[in-house]
Protein backbone atom coordinates (compact mmCIF):
# COMPACT_ATOMS: atom_id res chain seq x y z
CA UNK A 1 -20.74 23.27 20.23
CA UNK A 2 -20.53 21.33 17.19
CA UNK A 3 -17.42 19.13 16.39
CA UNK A 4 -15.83 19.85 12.89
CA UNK A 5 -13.48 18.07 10.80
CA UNK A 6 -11.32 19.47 8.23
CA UNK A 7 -9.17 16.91 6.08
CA UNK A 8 -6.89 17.48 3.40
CA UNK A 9 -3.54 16.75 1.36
CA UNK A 10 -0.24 18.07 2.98
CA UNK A 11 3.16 18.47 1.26
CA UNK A 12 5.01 17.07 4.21
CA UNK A 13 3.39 15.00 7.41
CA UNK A 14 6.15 15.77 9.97
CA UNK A 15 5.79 19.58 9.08
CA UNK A 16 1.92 19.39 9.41
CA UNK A 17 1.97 17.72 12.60
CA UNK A 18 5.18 20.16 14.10
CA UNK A 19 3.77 23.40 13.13
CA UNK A 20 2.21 25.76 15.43
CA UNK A 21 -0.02 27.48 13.05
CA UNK A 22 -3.31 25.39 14.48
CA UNK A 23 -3.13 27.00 17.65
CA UNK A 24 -2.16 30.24 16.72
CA UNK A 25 -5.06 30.58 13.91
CA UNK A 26 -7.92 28.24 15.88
CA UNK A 27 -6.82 29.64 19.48
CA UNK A 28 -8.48 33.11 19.08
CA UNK A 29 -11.58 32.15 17.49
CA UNK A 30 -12.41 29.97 20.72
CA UNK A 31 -11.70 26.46 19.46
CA UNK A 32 -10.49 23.67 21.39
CA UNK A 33 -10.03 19.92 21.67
CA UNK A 34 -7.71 20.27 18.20
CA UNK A 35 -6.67 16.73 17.89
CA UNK A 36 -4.80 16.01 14.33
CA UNK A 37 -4.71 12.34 12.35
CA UNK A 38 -2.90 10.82 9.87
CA UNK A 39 -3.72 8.16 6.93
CA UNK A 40 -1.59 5.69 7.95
CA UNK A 41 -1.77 4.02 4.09
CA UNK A 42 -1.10 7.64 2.86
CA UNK A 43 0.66 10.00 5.26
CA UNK A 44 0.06 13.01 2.70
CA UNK A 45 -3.68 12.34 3.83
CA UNK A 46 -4.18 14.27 7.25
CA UNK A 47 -7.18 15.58 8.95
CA UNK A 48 -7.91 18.47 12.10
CA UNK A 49 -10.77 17.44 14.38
CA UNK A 50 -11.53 20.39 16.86
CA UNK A 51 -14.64 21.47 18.93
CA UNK A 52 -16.33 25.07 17.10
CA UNK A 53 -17.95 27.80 19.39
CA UNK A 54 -18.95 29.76 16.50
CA UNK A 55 -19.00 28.49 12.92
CA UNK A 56 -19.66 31.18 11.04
CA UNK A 57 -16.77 32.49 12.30
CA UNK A 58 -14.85 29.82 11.18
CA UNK A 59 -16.14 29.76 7.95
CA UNK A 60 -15.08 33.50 7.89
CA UNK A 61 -11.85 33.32 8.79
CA UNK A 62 -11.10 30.37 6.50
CA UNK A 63 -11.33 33.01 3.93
CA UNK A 64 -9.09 35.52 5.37
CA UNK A 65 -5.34 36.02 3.95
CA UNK A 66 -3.91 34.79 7.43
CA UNK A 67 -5.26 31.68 7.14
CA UNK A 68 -4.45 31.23 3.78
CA UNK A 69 -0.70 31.95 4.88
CA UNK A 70 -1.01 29.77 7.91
CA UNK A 71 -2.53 26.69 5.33
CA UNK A 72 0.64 27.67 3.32
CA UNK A 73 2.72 27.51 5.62
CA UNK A 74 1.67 24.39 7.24
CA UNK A 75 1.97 22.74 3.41
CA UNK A 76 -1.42 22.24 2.83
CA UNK A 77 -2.75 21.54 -0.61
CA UNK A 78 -5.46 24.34 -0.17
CA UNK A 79 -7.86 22.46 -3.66
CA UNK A 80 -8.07 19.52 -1.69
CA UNK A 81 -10.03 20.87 1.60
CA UNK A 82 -13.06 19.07 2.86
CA UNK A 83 -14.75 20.34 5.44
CA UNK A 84 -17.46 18.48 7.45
CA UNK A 85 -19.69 19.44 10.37
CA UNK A 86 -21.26 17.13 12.95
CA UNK A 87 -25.11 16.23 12.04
């Protein structure tokens, strides 16, 4: 099960780190371990780091319109995604 991490730019850090939209857009497509960090030099910088069952379905669902809302919701700054995969 490869480890992923997705960082990005969020509109606000406290709302990022409060919201339930991780769990409720991650839960159902298996992944676990969701830990969340925070640039402590830049708290706008944040990052997810969560164990993946099944990338590709990952990958599809970060196109869907519910995760789109749930990014929007959470304040992130969609343009600035980076998403890397354990080697």
């Amino acid at each position: 099960m490869p480890t992923v991490i997705g960082y990005h730019d969020v509109k606000d850090k406290d709302h990022w780190l409060a919201s339930p939209k991780r769990e409720e857009v991650f839960g159902p497509l298996g992944i676990t371990n969701i830990r969340t960090f925070v640039d402590p030099g830049n708290p706008t910088k944040v990052a997810v780091l969560m164990d993946v069952p099944d990338l590709d379905a990952l990958m599809e669902a970060m196109k869907t319109d519910g995760m789109a809302a749930a990014m929007d919701y959470d304040g992130v700054l969609g343009e600035t995604l980076v998403i890397l995969v354990e080697a």
